[in-house]
N, C-alpha and C. Protein backbone atom coordinates (compact mmCIF):
# COMPACT_ATOMS: atom_id res chain seq x y z
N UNK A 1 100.85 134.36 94.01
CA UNK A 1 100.86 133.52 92.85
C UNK A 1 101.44 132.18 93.28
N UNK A 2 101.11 130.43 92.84
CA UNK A 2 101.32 129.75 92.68
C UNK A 2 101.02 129.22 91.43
N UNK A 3 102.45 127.97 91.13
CA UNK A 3 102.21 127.78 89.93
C UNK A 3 103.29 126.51 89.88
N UNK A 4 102.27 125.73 89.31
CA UNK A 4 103.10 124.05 88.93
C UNK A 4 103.02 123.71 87.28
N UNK A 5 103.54 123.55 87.06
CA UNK A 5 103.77 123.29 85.24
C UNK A 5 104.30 121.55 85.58
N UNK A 6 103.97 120.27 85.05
CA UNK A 6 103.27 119.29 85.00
C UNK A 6 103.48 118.44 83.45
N UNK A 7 104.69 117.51 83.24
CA UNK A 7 104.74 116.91 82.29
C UNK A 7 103.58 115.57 82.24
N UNK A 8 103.44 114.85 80.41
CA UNK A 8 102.23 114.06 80.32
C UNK A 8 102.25 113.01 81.22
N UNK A 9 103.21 112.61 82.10
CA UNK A 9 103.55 111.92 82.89
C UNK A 9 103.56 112.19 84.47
N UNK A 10 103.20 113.48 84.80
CA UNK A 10 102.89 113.95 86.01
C UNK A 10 103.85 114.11 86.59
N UNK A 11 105.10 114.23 86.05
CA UNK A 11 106.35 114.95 86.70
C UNK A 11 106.18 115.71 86.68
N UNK A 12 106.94 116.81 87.88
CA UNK A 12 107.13 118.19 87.90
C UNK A 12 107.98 118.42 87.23
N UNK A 13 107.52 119.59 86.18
CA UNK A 13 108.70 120.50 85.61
C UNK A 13 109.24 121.80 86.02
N UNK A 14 108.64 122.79 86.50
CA UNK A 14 108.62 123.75 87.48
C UNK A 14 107.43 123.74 88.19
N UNK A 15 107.82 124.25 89.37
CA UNK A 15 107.18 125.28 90.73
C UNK A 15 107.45 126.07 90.73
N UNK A 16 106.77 127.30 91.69
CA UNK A 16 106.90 128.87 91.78
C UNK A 16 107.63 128.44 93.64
N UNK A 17 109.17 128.97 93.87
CA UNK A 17 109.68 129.11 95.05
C UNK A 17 110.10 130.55 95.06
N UNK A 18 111.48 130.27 95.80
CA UNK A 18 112.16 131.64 96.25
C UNK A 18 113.11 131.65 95.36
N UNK A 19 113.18 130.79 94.16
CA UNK A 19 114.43 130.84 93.12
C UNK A 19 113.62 132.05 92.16
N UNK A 20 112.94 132.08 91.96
CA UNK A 20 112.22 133.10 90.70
C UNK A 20 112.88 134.07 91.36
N UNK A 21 112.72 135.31 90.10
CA UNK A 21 113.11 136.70 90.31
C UNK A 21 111.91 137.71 90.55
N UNK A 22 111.72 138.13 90.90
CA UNK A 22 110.84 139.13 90.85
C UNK A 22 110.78 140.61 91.19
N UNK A 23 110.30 141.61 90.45
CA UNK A 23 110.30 143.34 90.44
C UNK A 23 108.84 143.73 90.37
N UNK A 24 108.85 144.69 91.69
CA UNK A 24 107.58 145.13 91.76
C UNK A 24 107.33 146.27 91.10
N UNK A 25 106.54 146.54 90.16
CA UNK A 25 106.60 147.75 89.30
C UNK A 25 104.96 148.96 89.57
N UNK A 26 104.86 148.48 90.62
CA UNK A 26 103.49 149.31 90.91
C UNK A 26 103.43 149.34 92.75
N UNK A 27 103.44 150.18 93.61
CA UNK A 27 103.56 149.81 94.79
C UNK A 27 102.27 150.81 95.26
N UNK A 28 101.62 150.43 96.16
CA UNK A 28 100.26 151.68 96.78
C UNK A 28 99.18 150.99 97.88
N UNK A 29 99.30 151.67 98.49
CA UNK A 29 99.68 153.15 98.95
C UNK A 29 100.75 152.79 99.88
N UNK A 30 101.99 153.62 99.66
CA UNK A 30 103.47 154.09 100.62
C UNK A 30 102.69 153.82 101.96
N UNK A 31 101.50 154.65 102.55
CA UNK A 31 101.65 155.11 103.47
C UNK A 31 100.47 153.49 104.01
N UNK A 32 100.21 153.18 104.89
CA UNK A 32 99.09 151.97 104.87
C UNK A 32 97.74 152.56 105.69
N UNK A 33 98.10 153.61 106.43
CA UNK A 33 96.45 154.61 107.25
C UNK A 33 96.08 155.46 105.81
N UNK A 34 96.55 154.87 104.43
CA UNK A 34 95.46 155.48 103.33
C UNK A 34 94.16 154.42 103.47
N UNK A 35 94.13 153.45 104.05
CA UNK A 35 92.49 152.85 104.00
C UNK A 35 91.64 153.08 105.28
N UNK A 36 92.23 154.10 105.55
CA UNK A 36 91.44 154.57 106.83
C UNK A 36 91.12 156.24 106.38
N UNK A 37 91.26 156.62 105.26
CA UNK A 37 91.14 157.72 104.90
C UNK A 37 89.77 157.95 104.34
N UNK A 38 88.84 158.93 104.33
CA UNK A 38 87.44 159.21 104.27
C UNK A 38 87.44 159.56 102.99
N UNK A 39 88.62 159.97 102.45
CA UNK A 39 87.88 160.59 100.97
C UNK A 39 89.66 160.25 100.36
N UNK A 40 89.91 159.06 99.99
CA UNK A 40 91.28 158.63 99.75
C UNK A 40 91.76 159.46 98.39
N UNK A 41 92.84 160.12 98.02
CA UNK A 41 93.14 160.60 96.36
C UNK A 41 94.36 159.59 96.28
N UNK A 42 94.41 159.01 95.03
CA UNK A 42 95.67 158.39 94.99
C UNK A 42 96.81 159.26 94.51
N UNK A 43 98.15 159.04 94.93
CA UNK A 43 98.98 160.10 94.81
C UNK A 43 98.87 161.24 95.38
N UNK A 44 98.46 161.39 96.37
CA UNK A 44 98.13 162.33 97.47
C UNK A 44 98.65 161.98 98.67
N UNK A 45 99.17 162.51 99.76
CA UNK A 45 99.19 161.49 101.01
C UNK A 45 97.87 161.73 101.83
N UNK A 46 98.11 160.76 102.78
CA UNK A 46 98.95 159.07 102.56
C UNK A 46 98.82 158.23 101.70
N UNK A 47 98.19 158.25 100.51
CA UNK A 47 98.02 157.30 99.57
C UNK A 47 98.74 157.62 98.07
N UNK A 48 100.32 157.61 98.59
CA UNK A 48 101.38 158.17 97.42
C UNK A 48 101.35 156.48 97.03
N UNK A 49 101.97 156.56 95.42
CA UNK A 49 102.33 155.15 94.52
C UNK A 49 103.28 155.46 94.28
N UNK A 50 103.35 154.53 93.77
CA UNK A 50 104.78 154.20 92.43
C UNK A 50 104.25 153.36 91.54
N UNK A 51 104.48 153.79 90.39
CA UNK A 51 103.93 152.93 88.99
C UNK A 51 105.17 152.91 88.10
N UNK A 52 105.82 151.89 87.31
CA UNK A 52 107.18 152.37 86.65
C UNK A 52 106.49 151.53 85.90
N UNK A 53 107.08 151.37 84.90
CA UNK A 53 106.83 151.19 83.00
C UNK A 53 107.34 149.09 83.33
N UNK A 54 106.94 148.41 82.57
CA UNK A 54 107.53 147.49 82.64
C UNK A 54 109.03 147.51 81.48
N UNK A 55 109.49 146.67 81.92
CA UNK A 55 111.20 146.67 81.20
C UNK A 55 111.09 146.03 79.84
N UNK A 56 112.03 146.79 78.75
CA UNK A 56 111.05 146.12 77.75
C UNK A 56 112.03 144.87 77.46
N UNK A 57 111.21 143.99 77.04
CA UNK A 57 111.07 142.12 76.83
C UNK A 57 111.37 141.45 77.93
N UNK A 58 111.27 141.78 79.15
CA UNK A 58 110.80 141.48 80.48
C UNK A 58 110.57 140.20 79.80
N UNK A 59 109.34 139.78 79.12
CA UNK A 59 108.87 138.26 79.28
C UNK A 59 109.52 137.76 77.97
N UNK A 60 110.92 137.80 77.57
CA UNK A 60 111.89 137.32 76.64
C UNK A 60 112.65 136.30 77.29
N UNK A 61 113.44 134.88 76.63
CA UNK A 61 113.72 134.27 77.16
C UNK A 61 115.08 134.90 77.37
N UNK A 62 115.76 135.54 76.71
CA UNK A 62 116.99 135.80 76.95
C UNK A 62 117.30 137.23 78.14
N UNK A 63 116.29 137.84 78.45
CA UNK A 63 115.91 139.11 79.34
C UNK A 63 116.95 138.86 80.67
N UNK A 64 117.60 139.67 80.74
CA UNK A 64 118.53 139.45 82.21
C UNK A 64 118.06 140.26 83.52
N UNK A 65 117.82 138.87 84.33
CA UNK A 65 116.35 139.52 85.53
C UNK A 65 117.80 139.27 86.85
N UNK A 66 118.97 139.26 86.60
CA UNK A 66 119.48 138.58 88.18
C UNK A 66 119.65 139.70 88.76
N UNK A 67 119.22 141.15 88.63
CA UNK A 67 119.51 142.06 89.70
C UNK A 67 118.31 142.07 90.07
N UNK A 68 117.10 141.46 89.98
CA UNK A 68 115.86 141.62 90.25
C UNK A 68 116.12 140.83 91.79
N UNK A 69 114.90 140.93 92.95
CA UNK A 69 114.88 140.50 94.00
C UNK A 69 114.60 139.20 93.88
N UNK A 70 114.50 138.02 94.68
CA UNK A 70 114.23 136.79 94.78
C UNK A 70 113.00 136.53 95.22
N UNK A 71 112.14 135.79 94.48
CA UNK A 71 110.81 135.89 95.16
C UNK A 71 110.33 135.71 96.95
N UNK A 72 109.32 136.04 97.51
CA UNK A 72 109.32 136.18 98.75
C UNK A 72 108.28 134.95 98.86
N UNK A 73 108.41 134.28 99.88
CA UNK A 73 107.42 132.83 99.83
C UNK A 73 106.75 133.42 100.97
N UNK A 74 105.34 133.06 100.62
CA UNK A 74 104.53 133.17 101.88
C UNK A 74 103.64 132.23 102.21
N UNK A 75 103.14 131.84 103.32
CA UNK A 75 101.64 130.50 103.76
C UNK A 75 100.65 130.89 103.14
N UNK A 76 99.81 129.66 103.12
CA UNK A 76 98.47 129.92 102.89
C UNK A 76 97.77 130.77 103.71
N UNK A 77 98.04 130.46 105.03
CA UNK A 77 97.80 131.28 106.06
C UNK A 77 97.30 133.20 105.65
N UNK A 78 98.87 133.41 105.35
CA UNK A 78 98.87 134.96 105.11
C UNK A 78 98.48 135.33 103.79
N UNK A 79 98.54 134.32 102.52
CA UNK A 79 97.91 134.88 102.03
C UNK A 79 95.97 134.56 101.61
N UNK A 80 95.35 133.69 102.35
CA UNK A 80 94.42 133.55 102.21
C UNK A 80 93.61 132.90 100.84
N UNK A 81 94.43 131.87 99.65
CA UNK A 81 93.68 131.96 98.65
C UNK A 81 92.63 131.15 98.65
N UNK A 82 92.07 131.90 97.28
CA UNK A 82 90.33 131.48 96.75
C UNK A 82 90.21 130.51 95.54
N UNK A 83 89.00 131.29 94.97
CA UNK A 83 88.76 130.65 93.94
C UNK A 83 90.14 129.05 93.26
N UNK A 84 89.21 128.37 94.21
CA UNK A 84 89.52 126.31 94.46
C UNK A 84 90.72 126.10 94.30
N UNK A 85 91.45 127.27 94.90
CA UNK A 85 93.23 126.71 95.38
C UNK A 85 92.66 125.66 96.01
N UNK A 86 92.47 124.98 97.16
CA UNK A 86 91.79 123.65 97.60
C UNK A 86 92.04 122.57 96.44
N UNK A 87 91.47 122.52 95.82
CA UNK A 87 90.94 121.68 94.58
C UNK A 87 91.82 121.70 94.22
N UNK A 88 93.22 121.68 93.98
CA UNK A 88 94.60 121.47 93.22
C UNK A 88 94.89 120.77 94.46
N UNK A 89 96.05 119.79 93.84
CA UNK A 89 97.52 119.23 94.59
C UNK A 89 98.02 119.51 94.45
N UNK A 90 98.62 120.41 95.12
CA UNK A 90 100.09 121.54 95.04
C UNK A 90 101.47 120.37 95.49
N UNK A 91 102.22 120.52 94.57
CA UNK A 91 103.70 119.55 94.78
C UNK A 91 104.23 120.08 95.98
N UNK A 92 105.09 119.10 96.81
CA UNK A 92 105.68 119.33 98.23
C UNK A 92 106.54 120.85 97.91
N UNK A 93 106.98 120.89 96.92
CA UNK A 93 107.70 122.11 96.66
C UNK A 93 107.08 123.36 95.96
N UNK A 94 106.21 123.20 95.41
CA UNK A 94 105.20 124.31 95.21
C UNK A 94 104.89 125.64 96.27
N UNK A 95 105.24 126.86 95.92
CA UNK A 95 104.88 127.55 97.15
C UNK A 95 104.41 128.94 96.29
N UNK A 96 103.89 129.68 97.49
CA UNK A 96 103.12 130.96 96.59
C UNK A 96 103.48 132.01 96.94
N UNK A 97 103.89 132.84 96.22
CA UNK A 97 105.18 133.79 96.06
C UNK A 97 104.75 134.95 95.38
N UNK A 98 105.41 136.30 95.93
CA UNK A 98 104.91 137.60 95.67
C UNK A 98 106.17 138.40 95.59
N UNK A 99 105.78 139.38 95.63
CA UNK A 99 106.71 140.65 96.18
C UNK A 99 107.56 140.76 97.41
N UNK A 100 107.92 142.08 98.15
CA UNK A 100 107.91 142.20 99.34
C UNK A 100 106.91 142.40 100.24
N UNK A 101 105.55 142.93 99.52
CA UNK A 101 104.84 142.98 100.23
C UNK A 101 103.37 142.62 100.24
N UNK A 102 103.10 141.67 100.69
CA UNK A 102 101.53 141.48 100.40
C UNK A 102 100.38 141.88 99.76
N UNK A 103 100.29 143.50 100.93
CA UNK A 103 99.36 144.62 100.39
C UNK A 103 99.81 145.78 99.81
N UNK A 104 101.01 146.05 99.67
CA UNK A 104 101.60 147.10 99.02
C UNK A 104 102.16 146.81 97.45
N UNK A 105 102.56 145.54 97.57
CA UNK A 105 103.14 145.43 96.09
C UNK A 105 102.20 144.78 95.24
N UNK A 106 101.76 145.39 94.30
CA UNK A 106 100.36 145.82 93.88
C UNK A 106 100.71 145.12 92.57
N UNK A 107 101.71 145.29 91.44
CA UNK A 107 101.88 144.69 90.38
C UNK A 107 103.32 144.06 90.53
N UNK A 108 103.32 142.88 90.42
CA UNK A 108 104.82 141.99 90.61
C UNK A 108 104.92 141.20 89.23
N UNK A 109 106.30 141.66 88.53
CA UNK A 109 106.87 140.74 87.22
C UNK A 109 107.45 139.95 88.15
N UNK A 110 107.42 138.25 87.42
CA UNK A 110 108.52 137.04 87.86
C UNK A 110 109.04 136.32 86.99
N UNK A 111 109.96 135.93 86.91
CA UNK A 111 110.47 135.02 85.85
C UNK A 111 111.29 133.65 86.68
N UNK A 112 111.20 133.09 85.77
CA UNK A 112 112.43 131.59 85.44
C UNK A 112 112.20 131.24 84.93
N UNK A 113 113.59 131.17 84.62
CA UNK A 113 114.17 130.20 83.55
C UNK A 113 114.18 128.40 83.51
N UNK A 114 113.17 127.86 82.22
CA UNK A 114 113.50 126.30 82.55
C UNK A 114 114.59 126.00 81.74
N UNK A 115 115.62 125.08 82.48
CA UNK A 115 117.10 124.88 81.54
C UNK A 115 116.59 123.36 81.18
């Protein structure tokens, strides 16, 4: 995920960095030789998950996320995006941010707070 929010004046108001919080609430497959598997079951090994419930009012402004992890910044490089990332001007501080893990962390909540 990247993400610039943009006053009528073309100031930045937020970017997505390593200040956000973020909790991965869906992780799959544990094992990563599940995509080399001929007849894959999910929740089976090697292709065990984790799915947990989201927290409820997660997307509330008052929701207390600081035991959550810090977002993880990654390149364009590793993560490869599409559909006309190109075609934006991403701010010098703009960066695109996930989970811990690329291909494993499958559903990621993030938050911040604008003060």
């Amino acid at each position: 995920m990247i993400l610039q929010i943009r006053d009528a004046t073309g100031g930045t108001v937020v970017v997505s960095d390593d200040s956000w919080q973020c909790r991965v609430i869906h992780t799959a497959p544990f094992d990563k030789s599940c995509e080399s598997e001929r007849h894959p079951v999910a929740g089976q090994a090697p292709c065990g998950f984790d799915i947990s419930e989201e927290p409820g009012g997660w997307d509330r402004p008052m929701f207390e996320a600081s035991g959550w992890a810090q977002a993880r910044v990654y390149t364009a490089a590793a993560v490869g995006p599409k559909f006309r990332y190109n075609d934006i001007t991403w701010g010098d501080t703009a960066r695109l941010i996930w989970g811990p893990d690329l291909e494993q962390s499958n559903t990621v909540l993030c938050r911040f707070t604008v003060g």
